[in-house]
Protein backbone atom coordinates (compact mmCIF):
# COMPACT_ATOMS: atom_id res chain seq x y z
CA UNK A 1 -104.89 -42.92 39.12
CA UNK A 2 -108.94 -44.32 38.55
CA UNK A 3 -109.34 -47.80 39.45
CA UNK A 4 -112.45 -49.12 37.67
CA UNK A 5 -112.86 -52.25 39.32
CA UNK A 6 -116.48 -52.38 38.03
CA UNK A 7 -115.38 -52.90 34.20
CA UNK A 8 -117.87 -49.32 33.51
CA UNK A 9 -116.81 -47.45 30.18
CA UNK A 10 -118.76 -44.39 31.99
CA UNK A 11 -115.94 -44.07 34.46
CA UNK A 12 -113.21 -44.18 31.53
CA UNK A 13 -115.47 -41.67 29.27
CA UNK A 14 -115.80 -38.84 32.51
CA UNK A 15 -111.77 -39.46 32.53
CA UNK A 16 -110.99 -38.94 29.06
CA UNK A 17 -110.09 -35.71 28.76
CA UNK A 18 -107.31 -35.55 31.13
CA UNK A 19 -104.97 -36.95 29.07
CA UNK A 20 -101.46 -37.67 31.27
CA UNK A 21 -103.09 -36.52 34.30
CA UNK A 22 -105.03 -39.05 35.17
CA UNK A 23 -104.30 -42.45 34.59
CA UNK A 24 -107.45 -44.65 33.71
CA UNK A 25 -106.98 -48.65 35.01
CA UNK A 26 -109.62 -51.30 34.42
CA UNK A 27 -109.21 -54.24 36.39
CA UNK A 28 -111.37 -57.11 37.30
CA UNK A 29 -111.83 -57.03 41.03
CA UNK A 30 -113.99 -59.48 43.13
CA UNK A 31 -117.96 -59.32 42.74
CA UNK A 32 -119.30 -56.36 44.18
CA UNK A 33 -115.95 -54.52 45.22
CA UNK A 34 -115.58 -51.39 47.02
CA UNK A 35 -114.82 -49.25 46.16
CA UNK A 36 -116.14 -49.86 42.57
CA UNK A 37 -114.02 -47.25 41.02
CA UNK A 38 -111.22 -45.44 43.67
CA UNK A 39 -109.87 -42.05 42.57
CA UNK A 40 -105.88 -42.25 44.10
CA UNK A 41 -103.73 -39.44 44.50
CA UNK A 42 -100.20 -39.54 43.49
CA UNK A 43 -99.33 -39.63 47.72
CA UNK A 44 -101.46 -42.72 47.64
CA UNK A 45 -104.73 -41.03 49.33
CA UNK A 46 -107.86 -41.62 47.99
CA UNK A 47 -109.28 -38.24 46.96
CA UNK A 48 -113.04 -39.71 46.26
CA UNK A 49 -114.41 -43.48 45.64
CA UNK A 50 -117.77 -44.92 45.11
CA UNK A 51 -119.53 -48.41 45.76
CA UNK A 52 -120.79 -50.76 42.78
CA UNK A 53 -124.15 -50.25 44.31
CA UNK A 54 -125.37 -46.61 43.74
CA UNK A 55 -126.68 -44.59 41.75
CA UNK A 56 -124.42 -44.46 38.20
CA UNK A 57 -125.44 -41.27 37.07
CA UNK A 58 -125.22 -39.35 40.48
CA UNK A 59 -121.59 -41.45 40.73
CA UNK A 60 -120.27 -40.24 37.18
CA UNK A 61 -121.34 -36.81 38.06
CA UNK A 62 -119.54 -36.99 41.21
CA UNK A 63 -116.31 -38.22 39.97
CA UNK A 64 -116.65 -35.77 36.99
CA UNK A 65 -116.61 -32.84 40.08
CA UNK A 66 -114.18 -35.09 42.09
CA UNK A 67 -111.43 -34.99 39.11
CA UNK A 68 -111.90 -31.06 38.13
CA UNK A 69 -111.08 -30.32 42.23
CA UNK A 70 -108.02 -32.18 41.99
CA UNK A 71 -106.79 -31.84 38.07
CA UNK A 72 -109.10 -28.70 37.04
CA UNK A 73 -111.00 -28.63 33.96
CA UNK A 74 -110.94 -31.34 31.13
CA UNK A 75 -108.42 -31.03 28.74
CA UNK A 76 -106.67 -27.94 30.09
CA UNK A 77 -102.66 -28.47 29.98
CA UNK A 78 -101.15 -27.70 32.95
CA UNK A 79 -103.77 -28.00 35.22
């Protein structure tokens, strides 16, 4: 599951390809939460997070490498 607790459509967009795999959740968290945007494994681990803060591009990026280690490449069933 990706928490976006920052309300960004970028971190929705870099998850959009992987379909049942990843479960996308926007939710309104307190001003400046952190993690902005948690990446949870299904044992409840978070596999990679980021802070409201940063850089957006660079954190995008990052989550875009951060999903294909744990769910492989966009769109590929089965993975």
């Amino acid at each position: 599951m990706l928490l976006d607790l920052a309300g960004d459509a970028g971190v929705a967009a870099v998850a959009d390809g992987y379909g049942e795999r990843v479960r996308v959740v926007t939710a309104a968290g307190p001003a400046g939460a952190a993690p902005a945007a948690p990446l949870v494994r299904p044992d409840g681990c978070t596999a990679w997070a980021v802070d409201a803060d940063g850089d957006r591009e660079r954190a995008l990026r990052e989550l875009a490498g951060a999903l294909t280690r744990w769910f492989g490449s966009p769109g590929a069933a089965g993975s």
